[in-house]
Protein backbone atom coordinates (compact mmCIF):
# COMPACT_ATOMS: atom_id res chain seq x y z
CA UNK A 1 72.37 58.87 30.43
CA UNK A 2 69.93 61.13 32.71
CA UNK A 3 66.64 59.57 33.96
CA UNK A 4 64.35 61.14 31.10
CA UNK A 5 66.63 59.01 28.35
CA UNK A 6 66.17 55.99 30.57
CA UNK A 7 62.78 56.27 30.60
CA UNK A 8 62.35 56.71 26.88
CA UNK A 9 64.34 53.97 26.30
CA UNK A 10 62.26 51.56 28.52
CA UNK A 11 58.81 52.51 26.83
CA UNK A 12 60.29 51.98 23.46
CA UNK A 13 58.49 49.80 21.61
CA UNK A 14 55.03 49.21 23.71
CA UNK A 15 51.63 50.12 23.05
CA UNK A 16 50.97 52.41 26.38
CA UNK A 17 47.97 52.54 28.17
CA UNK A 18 46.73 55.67 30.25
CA UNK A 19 44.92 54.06 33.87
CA UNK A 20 43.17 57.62 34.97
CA UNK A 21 43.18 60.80 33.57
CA UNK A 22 43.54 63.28 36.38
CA UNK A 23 46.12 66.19 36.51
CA UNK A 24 49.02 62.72 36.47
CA UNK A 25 46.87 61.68 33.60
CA UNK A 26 47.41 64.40 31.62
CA UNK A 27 50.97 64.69 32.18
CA UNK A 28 51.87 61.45 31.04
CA UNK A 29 49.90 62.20 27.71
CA UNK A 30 51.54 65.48 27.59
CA UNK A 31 55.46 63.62 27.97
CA UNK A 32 54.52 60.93 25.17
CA UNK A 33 53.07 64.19 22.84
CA UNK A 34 56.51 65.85 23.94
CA UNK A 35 58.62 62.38 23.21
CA UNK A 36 56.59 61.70 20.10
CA UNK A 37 55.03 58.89 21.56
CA UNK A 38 51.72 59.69 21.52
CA UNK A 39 50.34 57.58 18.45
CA UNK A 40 49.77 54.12 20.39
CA UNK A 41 48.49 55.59 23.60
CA UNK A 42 44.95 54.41 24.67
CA UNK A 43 43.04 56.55 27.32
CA UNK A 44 40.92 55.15 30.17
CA UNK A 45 39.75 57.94 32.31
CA UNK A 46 37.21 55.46 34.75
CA UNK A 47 36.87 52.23 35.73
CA UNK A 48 34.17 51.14 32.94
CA UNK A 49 37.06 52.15 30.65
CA UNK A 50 39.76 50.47 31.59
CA UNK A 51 38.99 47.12 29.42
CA UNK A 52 40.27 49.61 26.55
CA UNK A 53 43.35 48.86 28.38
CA UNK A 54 43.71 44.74 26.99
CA UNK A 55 45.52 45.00 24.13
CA UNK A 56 48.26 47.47 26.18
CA UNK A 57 51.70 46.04 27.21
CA UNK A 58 52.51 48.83 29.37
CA UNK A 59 49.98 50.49 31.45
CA UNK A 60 50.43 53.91 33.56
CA UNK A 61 48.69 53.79 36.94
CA UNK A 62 47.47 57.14 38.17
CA UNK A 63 47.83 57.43 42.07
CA UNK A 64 44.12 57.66 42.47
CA UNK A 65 43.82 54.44 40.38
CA UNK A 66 44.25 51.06 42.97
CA UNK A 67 46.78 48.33 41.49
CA UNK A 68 43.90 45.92 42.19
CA UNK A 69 41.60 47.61 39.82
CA UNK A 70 44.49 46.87 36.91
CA UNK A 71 45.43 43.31 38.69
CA UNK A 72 43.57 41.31 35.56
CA UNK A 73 45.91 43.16 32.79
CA UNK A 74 49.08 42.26 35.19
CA UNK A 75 49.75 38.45 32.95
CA UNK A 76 50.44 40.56 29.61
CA UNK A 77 51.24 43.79 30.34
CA UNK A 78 53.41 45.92 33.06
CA UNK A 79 51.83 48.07 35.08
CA UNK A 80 53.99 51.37 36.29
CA UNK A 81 53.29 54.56 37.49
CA UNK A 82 55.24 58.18 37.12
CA UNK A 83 56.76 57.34 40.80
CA UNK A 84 57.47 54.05 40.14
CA UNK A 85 59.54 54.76 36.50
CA UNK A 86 61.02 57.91 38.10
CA UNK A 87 62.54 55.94 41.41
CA UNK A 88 63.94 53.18 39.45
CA UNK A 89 65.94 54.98 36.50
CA UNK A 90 66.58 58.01 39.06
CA UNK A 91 66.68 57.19 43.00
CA UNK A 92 69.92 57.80 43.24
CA UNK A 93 69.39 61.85 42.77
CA UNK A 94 66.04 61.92 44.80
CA UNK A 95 65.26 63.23 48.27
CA UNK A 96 61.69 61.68 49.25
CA UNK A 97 58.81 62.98 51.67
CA UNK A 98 56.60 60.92 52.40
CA UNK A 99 53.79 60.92 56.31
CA UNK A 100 50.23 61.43 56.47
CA UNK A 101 50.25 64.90 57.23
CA UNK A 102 52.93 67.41 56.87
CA UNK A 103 54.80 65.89 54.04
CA UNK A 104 53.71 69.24 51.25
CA UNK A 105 55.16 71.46 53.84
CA UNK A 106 58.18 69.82 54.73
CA UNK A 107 59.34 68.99 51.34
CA UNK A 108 58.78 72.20 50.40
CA UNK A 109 60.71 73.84 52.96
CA UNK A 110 63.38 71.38 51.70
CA UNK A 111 63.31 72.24 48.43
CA UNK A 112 63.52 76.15 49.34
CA UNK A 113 66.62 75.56 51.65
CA UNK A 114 68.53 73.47 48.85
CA UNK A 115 68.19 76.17 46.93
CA UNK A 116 69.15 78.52 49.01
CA UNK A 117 72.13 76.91 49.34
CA UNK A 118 72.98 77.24 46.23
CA UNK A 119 72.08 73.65 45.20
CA UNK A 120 70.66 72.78 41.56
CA UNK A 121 67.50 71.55 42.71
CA UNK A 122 63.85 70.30 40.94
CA UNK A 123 60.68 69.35 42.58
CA UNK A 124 57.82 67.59 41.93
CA UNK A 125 54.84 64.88 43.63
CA UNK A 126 51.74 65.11 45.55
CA UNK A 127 52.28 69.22 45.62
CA UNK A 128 50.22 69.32 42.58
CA UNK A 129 53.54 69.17 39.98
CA UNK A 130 53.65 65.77 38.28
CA UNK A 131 56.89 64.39 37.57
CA UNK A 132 57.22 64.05 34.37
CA UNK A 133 56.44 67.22 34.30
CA UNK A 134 60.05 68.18 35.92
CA UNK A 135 62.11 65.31 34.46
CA UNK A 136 63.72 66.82 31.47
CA UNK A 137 65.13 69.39 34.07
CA UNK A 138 66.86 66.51 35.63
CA UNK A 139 70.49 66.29 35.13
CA UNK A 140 72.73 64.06 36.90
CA UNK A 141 73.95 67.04 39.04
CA UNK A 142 70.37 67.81 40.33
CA UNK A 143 68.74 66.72 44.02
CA UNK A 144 65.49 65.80 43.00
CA UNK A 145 62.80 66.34 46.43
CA UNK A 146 59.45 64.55 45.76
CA UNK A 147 56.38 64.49 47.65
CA UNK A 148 55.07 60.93 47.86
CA UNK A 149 52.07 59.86 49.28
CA UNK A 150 51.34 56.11 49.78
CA UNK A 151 49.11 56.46 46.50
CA UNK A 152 52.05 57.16 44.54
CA UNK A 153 54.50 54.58 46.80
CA UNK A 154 52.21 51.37 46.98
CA UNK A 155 53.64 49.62 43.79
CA UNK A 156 57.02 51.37 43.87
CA UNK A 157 59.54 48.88 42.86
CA UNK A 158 62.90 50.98 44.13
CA UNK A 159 63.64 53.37 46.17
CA UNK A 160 65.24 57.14 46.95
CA UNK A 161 68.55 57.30 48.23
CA UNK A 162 67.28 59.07 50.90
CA UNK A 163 64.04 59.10 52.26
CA UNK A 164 62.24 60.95 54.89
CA UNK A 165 59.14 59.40 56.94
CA UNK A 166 57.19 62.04 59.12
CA UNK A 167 54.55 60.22 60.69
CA UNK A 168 51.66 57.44 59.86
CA UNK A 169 48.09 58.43 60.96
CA UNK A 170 44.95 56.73 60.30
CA UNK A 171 44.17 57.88 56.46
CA UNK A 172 43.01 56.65 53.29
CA UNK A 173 41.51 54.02 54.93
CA UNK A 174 38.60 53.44 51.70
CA UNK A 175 41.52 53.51 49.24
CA UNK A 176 44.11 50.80 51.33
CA UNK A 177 41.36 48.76 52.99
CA UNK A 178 43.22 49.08 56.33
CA UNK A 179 45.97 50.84 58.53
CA UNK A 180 48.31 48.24 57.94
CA UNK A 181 47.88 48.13 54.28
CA UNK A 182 48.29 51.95 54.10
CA UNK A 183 51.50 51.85 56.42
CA UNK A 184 52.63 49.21 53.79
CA UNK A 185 52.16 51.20 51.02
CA UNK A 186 54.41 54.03 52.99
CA UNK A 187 57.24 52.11 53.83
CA UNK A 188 58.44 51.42 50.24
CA UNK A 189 60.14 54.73 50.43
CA UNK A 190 62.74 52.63 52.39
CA UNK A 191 64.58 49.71 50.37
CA UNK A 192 67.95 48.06 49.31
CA UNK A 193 68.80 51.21 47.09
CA UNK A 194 68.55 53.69 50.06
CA UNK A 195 71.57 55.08 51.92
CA UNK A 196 69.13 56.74 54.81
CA UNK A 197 66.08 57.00 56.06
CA UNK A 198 65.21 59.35 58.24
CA UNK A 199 61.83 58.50 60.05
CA UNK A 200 60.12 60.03 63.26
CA UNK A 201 59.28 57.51 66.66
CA UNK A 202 55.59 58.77 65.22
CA UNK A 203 56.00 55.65 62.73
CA UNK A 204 56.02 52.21 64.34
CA UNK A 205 59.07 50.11 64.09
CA UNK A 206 56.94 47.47 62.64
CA UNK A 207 56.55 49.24 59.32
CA UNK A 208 59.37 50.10 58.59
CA UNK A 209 60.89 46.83 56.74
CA UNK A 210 64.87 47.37 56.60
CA UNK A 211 65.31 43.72 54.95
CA UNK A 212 68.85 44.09 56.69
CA UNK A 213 69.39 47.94 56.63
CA UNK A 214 68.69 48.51 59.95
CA UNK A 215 71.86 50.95 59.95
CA UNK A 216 70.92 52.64 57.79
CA UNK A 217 67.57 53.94 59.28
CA UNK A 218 68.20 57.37 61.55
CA UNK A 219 65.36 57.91 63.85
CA UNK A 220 63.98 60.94 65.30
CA UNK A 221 61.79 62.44 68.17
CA UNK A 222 59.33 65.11 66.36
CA UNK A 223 59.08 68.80 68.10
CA UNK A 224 58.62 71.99 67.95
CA UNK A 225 60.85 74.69 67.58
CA UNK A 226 59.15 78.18 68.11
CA UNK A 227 61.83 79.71 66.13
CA UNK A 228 60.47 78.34 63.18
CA UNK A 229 56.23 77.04 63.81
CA UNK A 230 55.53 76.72 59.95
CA UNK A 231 57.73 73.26 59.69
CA UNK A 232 55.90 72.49 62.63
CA UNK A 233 56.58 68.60 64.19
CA UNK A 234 58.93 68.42 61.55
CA UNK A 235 61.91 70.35 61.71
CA UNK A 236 64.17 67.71 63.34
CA UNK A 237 63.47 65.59 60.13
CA UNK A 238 64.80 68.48 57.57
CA UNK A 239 67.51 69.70 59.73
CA UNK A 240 68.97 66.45 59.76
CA UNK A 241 68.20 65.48 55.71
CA UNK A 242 69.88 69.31 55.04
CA UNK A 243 73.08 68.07 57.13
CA UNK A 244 72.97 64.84 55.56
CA UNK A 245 73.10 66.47 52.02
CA UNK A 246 75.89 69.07 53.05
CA UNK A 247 73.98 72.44 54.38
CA UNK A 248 74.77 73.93 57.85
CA UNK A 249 72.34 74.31 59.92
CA UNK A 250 73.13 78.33 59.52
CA UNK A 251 72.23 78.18 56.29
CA UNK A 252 69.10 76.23 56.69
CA UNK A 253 68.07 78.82 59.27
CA UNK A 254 68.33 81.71 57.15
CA UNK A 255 66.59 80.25 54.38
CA UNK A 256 63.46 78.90 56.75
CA UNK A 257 63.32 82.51 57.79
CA UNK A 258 61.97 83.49 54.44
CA UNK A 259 60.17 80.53 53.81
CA UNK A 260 56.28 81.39 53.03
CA UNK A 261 53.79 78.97 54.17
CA UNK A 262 51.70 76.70 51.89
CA UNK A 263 47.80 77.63 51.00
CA UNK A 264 45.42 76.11 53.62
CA UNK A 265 47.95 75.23 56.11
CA UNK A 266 48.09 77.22 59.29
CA UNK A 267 47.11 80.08 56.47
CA UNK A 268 45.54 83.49 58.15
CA UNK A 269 43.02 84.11 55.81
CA UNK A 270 41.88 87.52 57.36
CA UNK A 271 41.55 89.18 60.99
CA UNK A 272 37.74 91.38 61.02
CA UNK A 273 36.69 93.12 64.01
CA UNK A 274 39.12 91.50 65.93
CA UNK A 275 38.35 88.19 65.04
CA UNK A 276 41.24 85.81 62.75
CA UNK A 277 40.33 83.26 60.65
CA UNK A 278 42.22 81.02 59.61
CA UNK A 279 42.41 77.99 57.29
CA UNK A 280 43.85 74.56 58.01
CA UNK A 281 41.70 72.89 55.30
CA UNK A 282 44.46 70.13 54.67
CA UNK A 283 44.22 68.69 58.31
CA UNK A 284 42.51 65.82 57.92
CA UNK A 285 43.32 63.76 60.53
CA UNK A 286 42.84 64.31 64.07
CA UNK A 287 46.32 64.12 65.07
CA UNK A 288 46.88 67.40 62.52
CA UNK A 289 44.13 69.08 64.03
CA UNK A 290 45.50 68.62 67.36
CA UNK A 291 49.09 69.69 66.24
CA UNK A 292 46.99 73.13 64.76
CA UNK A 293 45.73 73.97 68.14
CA UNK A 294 49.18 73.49 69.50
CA UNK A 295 50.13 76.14 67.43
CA UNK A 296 48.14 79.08 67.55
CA UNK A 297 46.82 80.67 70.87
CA UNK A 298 42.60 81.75 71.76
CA UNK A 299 41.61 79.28 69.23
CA UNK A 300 38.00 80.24 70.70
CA UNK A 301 36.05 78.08 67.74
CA UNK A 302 37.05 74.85 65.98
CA UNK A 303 35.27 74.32 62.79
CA UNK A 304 35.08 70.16 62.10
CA UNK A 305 33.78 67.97 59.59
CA UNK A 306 33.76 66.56 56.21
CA UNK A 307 33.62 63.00 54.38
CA UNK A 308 33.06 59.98 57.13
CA UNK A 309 35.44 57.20 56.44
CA UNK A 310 35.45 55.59 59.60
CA UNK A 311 38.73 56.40 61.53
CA UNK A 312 38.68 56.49 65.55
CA UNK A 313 37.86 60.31 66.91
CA UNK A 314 37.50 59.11 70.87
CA UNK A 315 40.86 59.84 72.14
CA UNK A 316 40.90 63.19 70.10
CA UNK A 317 37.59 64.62 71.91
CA UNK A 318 38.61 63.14 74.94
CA UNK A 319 42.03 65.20 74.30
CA UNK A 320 40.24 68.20 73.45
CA UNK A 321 37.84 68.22 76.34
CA UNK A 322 40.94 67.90 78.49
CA UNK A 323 43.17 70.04 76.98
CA UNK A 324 41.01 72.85 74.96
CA UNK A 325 38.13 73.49 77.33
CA UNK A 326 37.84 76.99 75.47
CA UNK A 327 37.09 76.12 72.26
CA UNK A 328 34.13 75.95 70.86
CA UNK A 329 33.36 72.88 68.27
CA UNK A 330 31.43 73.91 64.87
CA UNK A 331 30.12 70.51 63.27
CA UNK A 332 29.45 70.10 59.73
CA UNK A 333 29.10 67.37 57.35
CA UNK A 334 28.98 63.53 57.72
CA UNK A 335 31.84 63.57 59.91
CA UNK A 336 30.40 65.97 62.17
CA UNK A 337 26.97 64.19 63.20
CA UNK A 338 29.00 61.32 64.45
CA UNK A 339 31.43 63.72 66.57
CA UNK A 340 28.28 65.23 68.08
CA UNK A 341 26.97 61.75 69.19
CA UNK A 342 30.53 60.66 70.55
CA UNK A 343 30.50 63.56 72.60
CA UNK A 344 27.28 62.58 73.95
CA UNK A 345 28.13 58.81 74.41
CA UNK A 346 31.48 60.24 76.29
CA UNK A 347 29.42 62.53 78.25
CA UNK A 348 32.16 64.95 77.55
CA UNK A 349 32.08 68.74 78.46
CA UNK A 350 32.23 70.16 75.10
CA UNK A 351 30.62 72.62 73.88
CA UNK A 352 29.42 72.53 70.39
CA UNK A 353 27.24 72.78 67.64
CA UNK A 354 25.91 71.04 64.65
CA UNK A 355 25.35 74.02 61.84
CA UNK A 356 24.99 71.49 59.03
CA UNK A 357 27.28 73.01 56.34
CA UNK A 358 30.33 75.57 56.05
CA UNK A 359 27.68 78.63 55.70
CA UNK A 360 25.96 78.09 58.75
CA UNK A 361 29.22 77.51 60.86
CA UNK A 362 30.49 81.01 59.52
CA UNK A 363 27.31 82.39 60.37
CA UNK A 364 27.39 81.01 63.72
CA UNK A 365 31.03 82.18 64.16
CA UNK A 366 30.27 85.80 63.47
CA UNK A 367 27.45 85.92 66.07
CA UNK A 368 29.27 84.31 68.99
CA UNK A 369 32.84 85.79 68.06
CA UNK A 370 34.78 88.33 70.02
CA UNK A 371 38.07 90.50 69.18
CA UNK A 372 40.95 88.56 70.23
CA UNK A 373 39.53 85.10 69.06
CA UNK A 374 40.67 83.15 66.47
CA UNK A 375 38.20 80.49 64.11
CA UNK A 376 40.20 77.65 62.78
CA UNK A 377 38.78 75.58 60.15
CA UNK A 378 41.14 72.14 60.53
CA UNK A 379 38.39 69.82 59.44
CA UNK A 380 39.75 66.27 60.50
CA UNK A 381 38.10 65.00 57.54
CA UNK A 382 38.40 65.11 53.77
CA UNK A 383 36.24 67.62 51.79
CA UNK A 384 34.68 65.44 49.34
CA UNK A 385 31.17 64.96 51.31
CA UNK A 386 30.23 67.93 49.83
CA UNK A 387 33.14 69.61 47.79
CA UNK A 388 35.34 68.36 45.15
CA UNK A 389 38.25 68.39 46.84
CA UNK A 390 39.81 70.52 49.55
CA UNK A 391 41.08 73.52 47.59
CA UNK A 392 36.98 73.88 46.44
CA UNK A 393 36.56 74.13 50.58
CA UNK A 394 38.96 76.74 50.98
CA UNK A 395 38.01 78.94 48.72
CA UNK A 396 34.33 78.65 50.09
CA UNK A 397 35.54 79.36 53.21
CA UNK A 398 37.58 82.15 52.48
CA UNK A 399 34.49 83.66 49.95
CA UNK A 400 32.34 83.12 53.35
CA UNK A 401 34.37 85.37 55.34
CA UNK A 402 35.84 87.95 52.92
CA UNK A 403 32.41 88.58 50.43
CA UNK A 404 29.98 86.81 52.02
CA UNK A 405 27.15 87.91 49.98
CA UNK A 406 28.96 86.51 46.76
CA UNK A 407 29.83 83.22 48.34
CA UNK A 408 28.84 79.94 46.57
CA UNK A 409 29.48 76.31 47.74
């Protein structure tokens, strides 16, 4: 029996209730039209909806949904989630990604060299691709890679067979309440189902809880290999899940030799009179920002800022100051008000400025640019103080640079 008949067969019966109805949402809806189970399905879209929800014995989280929210349904009905349905009646075919930054890339990349290989292979997760969306493409000869971010792992019951753990950052700190309840949420990609997982010396031995599988947990220093900068810190971790699976490292190399990189990471967006922009709009943590400037060379101007939610930014200035005296910081949003003071309180040498909002820093850019430098737009925030998420951002700064007198925020 393949996962999708497993699943079927567990919601048989129950009156299913929707928890959210974002692009996961919509995908469960769209599996129950598929399945012809559609009839007894209540929607809740927002919290003020959700005491639709009562009368539901089975209840389908959304990652953006916390359990908590749901916690008063929990003595009559089950709550699960896509992840949590799709680990438990089919772990044993999936690869899983999970870190606070770098995980979309590097499963991915993964993805790309399994098929390369010649490997029947589906995808699916955080990338934007829902899984349910994949599942009736699941046979029992297919890998399966997922993206999972601790949304989508924090009330997984089960686990992958193998599982691969990049890093753990300060994130998400609004949604988990705290770092440790984030790195909680994480570590459930490791459990008594796995046969590996492979996790960098960026995530604390602490978190990791092996509940007697401590062989079974393959650690790894994260580096650079300049043959291949798109995988960035984490091409140790998919050279070793590719031999793990069966693929030489030969093969892997050719294949990462083709492989394109993602939208907004490291992406050039355009070079103009000399100058390259480029977008890192998904860094949204210091330590990716950081990892960006290792990359590219004459970052000249650093473009930072977005939603406030409280994380630590003093060793990262004081890194910058030390490391990057070049480069020139361009502060917007809520985030970047509080930057500007640290750098004050630090009495830091730092040069920067506060332009408000995406249109003035581009503005500011253009004036003070000179061939040969490169703007970087690595935000070490989320978008959402002013756009609705950080594809919205991209595009504004891309529309900013390439048709600036079309642009709109």
């Amino acid at each position: 029996m393949d996962t999708q008949q497993k699943i079927l067969e567990y919601l048989e019966h129950h009156k299913i209730g929707l928890a959210g109805y974002g692009a996961e949402g919509r995908s469960t809806h769209a599996f129950l039209e598929r399945v012809g189970r559609s009839s007894q399905v209540i929607i809740a879209d927002n919290d003020a909806d959700f005491d639709l929800l009562s009368d539901c014995a089975l209840i389908f989280r959304s990652p953006g949904v916390h359990p908590a929210k749901l916690a008063r349904f929990t003595p009559h009905a089950e709550i699960v989630s896509q992840t949590s349905l799709c680990l438990k009646f089919g772990g044993e075919r999936i690869i899983a990604v999970t870190g606070t930054k770098g995980k979309s890339t590097t499963s991915s990349a993964l993805a790309y060299v399994l098929k390369h290989a010649g490997l029947p292979v589906v995808f699916s997760g955080n990338i934007g691709i829902p899984h349910f969306d994949q599942v009736a493409d699941v046979s029992n000869s297919h890998y399966w890679v997922m993206e999972l971010s601790a949304q989508q792992l924090i009330d997984a019951t089960h686990a992958p067979f193998l599982g691969l753990w990049l890093n753990l950052f300060q994130e998400h700190l609004d949604y988990f309440g705290s770092f440790e309840n984030y790195g909680a949420a994480k570590s459930r990609i490791f459990g008594k189902e796995s046969q590996v997982l492979i996790a960098s010396t960026d995530v604390p031995t602490a978190c990791i809880h092996t509940e007697g599988n401590s062989a079974k947990v393959h650690r790894y220093t994260p580096e650079i290999m300049r043959e291949y900068p798109i995988i960035g810190y984490n091409y140790n971790a998919l050279i070793l899940a590719c031999r793990r699976l069966g693929v030489s490292d030969e093969t892997t190399h050719l294949a990462l030799a083709s492989f394109q990189p993602l939208p907004s990471r490291l992406e050039t967006v355009a070079v103009i009179d000399g100058v390259r922009y480029v977008d890192d709009c998904l860094a949204t943590v210091p330590e990716a920002v950081l990892h960006a400037l290792h990359q590219l060379d004459g970052v000249r101007f650093l473009i930072l800022g977005g939603k406030d939610r409280g994380i630590a930014y003093t060793q990262f200035l004081t890194i910058i100051a030390d490391s990057f005296p070049d480069t020139h910081l361009v502060l917007i949003g809520e985030t970047g008000t509080r930057l500007q003071q640290h750098i004050a309180e630090l009495q830091l040498t730092i040069r920067n400025d506060y332009t408000g909002d995406l249109p003035g820093a581009i503005v500011l850019v253009k004036e003070l640019a000179c061939s040969g430098d490169v703007c970087l737009l690595s935000p070490a925030a989320p978008s959402y103080d002013t756009y609705k998420d950080y594809q919205k951002k991209s595009e504004h700064y891309r529309a900013l640079i390439l048709e600036p007198n079309n642009a709109r925020g």
